[in-house]
N, C-alpha and C. Protein backbone atom coordinates (compact mmCIF):
# COMPACT_ATOMS: atom_id res chain seq x y z
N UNK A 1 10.20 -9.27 21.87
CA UNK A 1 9.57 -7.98 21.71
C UNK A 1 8.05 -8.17 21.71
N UNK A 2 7.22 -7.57 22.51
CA UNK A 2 5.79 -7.37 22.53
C UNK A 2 5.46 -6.79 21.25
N UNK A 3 4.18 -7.53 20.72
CA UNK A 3 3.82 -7.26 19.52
C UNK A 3 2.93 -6.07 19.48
N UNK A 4 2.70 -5.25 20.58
CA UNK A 4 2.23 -3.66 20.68
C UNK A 4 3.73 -2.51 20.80
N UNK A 5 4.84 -3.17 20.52
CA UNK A 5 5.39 -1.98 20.37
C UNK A 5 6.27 -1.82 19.29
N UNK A 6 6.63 -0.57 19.19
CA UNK A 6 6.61 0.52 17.93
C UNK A 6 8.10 0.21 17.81
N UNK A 7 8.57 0.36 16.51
CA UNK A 7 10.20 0.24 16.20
C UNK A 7 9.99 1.12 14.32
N UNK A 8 11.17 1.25 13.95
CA UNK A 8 11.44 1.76 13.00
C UNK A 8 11.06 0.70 11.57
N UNK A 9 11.27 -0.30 12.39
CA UNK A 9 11.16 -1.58 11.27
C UNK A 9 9.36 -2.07 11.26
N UNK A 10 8.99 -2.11 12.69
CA UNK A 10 7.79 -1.65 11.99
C UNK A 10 6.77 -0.73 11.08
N UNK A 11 7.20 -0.05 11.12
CA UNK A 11 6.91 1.66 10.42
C UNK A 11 7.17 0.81 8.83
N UNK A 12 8.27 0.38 8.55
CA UNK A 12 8.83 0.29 7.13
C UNK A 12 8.23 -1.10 6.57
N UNK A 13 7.84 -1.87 7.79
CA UNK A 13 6.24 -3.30 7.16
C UNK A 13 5.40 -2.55 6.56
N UNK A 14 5.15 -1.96 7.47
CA UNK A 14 3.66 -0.88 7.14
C UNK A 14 3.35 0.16 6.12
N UNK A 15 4.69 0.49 5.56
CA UNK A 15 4.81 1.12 4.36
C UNK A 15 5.25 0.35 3.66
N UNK A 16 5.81 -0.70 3.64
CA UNK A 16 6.34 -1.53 2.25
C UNK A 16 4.56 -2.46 1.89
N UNK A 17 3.66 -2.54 2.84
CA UNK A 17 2.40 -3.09 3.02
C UNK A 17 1.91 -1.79 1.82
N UNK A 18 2.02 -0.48 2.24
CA UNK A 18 1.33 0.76 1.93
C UNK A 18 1.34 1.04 0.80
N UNK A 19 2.88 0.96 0.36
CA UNK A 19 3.40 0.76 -1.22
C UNK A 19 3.03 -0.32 -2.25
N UNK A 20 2.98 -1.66 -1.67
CA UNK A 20 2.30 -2.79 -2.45
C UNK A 20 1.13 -2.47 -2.84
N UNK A 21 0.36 -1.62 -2.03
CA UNK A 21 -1.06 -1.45 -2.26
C UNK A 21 -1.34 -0.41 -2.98
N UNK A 22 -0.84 0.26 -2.93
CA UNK A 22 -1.08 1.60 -3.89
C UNK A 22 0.11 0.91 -5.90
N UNK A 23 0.96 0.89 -5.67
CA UNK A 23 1.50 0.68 -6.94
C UNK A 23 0.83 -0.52 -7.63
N UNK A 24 0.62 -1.57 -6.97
CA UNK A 24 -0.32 -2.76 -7.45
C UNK A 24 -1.77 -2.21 -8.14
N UNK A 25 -2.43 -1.50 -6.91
CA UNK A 25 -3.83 -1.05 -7.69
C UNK A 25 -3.28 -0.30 -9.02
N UNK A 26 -2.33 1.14 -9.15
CA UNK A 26 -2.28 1.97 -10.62
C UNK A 26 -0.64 2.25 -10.26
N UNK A 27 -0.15 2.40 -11.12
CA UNK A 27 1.07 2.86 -11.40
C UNK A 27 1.22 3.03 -12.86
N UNK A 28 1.89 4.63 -13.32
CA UNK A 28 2.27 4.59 -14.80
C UNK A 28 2.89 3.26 -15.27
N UNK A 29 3.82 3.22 -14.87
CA UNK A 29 4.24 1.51 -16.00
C UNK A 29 3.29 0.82 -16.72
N UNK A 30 1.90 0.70 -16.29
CA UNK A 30 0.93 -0.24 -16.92
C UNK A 30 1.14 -1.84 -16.05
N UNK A 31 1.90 -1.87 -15.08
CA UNK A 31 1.75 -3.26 -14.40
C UNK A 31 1.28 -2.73 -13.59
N UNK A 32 -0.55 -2.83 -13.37
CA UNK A 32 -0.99 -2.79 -12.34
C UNK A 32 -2.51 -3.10 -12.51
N UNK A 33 -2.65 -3.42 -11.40
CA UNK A 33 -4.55 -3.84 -11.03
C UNK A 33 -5.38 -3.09 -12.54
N UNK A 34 -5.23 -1.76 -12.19
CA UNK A 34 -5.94 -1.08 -12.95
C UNK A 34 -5.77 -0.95 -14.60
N UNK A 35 -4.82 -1.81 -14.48
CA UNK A 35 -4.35 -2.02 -16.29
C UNK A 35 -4.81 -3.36 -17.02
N UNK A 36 -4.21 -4.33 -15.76
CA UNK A 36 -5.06 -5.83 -16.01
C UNK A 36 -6.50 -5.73 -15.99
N UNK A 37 -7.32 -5.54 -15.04
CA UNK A 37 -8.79 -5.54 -15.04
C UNK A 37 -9.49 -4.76 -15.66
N UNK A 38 -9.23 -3.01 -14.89
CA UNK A 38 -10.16 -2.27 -15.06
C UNK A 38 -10.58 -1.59 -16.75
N UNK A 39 -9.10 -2.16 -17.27
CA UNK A 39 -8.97 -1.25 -18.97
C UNK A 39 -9.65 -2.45 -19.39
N UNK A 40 -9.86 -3.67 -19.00
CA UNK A 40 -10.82 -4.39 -19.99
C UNK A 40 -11.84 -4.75 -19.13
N UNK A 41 -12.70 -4.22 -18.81
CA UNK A 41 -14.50 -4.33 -18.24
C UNK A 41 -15.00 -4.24 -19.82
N UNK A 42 -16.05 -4.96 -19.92
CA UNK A 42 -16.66 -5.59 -18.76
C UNK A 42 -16.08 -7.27 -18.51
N UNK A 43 -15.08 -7.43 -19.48
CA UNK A 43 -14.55 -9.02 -19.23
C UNK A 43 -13.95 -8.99 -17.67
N UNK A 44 -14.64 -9.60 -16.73
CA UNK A 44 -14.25 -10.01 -15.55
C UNK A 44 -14.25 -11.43 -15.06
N UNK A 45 -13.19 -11.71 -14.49
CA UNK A 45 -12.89 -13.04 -14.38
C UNK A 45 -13.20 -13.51 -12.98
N UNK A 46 -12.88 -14.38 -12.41
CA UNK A 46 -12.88 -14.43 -11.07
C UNK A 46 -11.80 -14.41 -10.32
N UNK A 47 -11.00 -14.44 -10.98
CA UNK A 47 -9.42 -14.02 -10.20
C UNK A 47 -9.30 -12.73 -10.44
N UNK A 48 -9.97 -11.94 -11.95
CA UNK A 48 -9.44 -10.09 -11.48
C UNK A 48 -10.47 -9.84 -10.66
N UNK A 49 -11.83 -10.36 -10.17
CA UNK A 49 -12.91 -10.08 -9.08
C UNK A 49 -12.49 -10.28 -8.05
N UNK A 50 -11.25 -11.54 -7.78
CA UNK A 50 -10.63 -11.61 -6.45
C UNK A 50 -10.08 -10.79 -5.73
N UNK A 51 -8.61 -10.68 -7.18
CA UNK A 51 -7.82 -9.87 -6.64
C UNK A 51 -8.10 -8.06 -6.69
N UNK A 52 -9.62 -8.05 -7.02
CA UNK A 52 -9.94 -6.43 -6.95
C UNK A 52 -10.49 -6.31 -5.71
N UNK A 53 -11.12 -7.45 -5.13
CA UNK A 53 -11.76 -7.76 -3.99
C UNK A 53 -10.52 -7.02 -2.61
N UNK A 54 -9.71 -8.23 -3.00
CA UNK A 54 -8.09 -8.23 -1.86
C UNK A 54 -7.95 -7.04 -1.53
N UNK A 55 -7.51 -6.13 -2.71
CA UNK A 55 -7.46 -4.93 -3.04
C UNK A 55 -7.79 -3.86 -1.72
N UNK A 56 -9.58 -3.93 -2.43
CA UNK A 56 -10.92 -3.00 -2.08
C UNK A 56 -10.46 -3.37 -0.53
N UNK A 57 -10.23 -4.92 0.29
CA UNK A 57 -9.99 -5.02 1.56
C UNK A 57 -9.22 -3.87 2.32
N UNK A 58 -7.77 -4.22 1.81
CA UNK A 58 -6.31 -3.30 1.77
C UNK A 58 -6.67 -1.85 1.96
N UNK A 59 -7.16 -1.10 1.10
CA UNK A 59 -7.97 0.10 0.95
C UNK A 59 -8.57 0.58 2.28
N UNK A 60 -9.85 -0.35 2.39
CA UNK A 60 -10.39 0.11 3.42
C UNK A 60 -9.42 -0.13 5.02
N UNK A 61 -8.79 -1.16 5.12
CA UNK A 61 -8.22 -1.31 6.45
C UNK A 61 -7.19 0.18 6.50
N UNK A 62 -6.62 0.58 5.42
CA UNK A 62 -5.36 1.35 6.08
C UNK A 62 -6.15 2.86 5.80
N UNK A 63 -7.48 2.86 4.92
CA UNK A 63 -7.52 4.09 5.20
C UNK A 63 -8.61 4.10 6.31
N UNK A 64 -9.34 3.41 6.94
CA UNK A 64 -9.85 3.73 8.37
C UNK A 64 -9.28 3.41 9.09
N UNK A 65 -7.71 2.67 9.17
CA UNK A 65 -7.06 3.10 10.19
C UNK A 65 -6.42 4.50 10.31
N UNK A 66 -5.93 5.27 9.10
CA UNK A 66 -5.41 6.30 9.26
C UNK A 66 -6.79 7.57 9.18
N UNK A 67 -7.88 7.73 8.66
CA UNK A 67 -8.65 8.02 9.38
C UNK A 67 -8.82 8.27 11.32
N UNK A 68 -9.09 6.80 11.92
CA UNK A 68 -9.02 7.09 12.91
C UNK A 68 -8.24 7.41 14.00
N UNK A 69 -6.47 6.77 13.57
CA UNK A 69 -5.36 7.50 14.02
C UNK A 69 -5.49 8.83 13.77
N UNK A 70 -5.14 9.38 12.69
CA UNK A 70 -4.66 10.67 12.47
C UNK A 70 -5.81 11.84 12.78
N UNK A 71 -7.31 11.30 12.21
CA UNK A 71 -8.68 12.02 12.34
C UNK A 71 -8.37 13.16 11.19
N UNK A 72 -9.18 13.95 10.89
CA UNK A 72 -8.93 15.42 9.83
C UNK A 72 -8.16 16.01 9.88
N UNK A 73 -7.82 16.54 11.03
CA UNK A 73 -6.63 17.66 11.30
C UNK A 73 -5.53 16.88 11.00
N UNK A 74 -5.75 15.46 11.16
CA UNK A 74 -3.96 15.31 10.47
C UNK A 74 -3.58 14.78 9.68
N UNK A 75 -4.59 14.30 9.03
CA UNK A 75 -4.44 14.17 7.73
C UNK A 75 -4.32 15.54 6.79
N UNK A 76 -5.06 16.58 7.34
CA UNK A 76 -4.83 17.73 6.79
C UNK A 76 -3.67 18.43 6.81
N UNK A 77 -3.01 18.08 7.41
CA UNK A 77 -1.53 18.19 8.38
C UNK A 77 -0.54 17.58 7.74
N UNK A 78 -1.09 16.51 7.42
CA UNK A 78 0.19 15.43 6.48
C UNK A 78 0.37 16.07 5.26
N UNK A 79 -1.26 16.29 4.44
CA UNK A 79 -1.37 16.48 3.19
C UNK A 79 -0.74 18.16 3.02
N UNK A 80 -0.80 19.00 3.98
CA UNK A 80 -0.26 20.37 3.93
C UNK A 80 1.36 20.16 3.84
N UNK A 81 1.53 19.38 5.02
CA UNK A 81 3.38 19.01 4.91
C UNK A 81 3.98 18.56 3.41
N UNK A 82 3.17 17.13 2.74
CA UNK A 82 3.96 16.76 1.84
C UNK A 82 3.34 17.78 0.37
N UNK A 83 2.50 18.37 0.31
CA UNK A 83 1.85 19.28 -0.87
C UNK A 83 3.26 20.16 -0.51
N UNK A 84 3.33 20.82 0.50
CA UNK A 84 4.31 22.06 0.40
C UNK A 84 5.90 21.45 0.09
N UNK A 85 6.04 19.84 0.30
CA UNK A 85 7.36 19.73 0.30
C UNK A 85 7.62 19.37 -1.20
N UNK A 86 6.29 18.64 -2.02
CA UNK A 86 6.33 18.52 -3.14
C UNK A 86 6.37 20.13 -4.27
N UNK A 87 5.54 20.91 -3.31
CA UNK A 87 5.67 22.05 -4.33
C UNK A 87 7.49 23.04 -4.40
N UNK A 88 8.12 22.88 -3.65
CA UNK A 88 9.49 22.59 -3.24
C UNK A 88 9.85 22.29 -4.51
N UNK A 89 10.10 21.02 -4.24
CA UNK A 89 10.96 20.14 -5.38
C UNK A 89 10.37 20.85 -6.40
N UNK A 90 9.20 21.05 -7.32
CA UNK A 90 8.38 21.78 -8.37
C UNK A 90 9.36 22.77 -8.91
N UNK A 91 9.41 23.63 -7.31
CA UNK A 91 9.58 25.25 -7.92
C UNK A 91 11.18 25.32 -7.54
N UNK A 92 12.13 24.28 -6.91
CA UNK A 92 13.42 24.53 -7.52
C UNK A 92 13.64 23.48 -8.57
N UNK A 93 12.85 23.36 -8.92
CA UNK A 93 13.28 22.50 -10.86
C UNK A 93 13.96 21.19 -10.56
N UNK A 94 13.60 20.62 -9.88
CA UNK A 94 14.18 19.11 -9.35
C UNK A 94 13.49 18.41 -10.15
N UNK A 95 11.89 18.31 -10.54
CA UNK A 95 11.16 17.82 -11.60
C UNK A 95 10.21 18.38 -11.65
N UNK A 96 10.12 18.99 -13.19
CA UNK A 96 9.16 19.36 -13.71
C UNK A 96 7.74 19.12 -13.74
N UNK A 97 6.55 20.09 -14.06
CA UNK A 97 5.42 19.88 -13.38
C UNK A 97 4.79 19.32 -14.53
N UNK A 98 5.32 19.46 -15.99
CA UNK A 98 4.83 18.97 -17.00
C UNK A 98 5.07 17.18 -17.11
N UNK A 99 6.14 16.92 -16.53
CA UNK A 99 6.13 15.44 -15.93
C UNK A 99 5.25 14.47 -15.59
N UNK A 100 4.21 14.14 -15.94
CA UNK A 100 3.42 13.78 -15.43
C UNK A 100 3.45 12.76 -14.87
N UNK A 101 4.76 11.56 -16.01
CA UNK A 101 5.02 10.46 -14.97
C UNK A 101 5.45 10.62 -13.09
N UNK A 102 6.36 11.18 -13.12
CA UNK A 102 7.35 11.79 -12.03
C UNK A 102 6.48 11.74 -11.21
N UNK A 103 5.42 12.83 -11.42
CA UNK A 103 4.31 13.49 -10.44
C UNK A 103 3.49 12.87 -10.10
N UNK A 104 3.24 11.57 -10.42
CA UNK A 104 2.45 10.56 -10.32
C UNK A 104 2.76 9.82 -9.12
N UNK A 105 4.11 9.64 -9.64
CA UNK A 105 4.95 8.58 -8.96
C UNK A 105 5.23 9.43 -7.29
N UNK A 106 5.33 10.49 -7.81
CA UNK A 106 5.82 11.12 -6.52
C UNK A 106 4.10 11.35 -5.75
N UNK A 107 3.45 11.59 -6.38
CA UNK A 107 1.98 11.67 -5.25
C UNK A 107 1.55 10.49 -4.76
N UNK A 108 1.67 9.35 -5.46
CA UNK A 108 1.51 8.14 -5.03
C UNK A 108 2.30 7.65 -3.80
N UNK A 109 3.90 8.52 -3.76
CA UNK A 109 4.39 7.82 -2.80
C UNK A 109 4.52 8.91 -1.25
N UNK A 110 3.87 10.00 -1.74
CA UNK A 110 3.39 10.76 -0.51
C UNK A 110 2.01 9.64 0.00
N UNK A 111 1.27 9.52 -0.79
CA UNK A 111 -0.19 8.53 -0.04
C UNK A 111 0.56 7.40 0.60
N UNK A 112 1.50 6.94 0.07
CA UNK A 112 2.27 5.36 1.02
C UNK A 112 2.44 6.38 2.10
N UNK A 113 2.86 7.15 2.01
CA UNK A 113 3.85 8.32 3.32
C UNK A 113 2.85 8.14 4.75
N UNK A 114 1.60 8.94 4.21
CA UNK A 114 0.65 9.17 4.63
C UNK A 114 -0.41 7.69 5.08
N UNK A 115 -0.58 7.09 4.72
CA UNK A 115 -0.95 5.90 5.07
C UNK A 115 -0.58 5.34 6.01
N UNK A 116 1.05 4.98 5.82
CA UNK A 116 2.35 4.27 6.82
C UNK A 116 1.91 5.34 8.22
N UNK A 117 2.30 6.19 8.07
CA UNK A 117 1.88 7.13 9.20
C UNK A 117 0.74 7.13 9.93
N UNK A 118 -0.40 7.08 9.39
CA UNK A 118 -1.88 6.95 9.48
C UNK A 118 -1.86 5.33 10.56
N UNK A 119 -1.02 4.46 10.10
CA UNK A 119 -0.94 3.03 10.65
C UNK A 119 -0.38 2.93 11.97
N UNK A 120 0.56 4.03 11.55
CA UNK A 120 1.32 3.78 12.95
C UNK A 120 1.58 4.60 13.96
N UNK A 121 0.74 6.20 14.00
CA UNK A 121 0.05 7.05 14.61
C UNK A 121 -0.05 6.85 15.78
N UNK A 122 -1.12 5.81 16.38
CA UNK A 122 -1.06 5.28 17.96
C UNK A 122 0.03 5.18 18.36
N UNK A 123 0.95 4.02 17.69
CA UNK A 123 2.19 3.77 18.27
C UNK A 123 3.04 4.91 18.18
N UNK A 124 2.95 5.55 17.90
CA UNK A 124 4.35 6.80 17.56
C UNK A 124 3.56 8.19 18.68
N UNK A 125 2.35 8.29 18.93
CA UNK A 125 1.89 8.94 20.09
C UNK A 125 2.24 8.37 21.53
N UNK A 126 1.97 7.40 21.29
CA UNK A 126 2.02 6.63 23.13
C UNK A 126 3.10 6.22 23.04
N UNK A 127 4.28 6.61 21.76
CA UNK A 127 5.77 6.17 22.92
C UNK A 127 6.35 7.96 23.03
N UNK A 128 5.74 8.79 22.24
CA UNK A 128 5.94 10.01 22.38
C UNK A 128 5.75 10.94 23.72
N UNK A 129 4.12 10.63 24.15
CA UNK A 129 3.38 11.23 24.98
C UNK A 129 3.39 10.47 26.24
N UNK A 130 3.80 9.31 25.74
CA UNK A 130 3.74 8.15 27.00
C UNK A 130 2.10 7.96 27.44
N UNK A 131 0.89 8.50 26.73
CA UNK A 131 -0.62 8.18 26.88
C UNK A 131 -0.65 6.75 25.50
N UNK A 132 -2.03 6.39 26.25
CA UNK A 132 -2.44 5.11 25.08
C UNK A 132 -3.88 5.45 25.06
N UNK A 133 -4.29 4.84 23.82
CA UNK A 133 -5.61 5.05 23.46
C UNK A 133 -6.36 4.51 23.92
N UNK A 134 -7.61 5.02 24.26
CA UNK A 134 -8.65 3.88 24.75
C UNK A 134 -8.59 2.44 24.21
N UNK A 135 -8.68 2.38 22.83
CA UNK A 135 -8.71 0.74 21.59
C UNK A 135 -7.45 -0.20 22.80
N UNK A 136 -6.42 0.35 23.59
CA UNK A 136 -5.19 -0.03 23.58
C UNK A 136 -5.79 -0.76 25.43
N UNK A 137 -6.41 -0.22 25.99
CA UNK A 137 -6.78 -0.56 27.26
C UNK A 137 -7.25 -1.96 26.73
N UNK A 138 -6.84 -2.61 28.05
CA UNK A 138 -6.64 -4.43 28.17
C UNK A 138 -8.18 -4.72 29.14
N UNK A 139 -9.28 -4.92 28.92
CA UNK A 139 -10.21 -5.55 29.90
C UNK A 139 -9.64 -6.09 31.28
């Protein structure tokens, strides 16, 4: 398999990538980036400076890739889809809005949603549309 094309199993790297990165930085449980390091500043070590570093990397790669995949409109697009599908679940009482764990957990895993998507955007257009992006043209 050519390593430019799109499969289902790629999609689910790219979100299990999406998910590591988001639950690692904060998650209610308290096992996370933001529980180890950030609740005790100013004691910084050089391994929580590392691994905040790794982090800050992670961050920026998937959100200027989904930035420049998706651009505003679709990210605005994503965030309209999963806001309305979350307000859904809300308002037929699937979980409560006073929940705060739940709601956490569940907005966090719309951003994996949205991210994963954001990643894999190109590929899921150009096997859709059958066009490729300029980035994708070979010299």
């Amino acid at each position: 398999m050519k390593s430019n094309q799109f499969s289902w199993f790629s999609f689910f790297i790219r979100l299990c990538v999406a998910i590591t990165l988001v639950f690692v930085s904060y998650n209610p449980a308290g096992l996370s980036y933001y529980h180890w390091a950030i609740t005790s500043l100013p004691d910084v070590t050089p391994v929580k400076a590392f691994a905040g570093l790794v982090l800050l990397i992670g961050w920026v790669v998937y959100i200027r890739a989904t930035l420049r995949s998706l651009g505003v409109i679709g990210i605005s697009l994503a965030v309209a889809f999963f806001g309305t599908l979350f307000w859904m679940i809300i308002d037929w009482g699937i979980v409560s809005a006073d929940n705060l764990t739940a709601v956490t957990y569940i907005t966090q895993t719309i951003l994996c949603l949205i991210m994963a998507a954001g990643m894999s955007w190109s590929h899921i257009r150009r096997r859709m549309s059958g066009q490729i992006d300029a980035d994708d043209v070979d010299n």
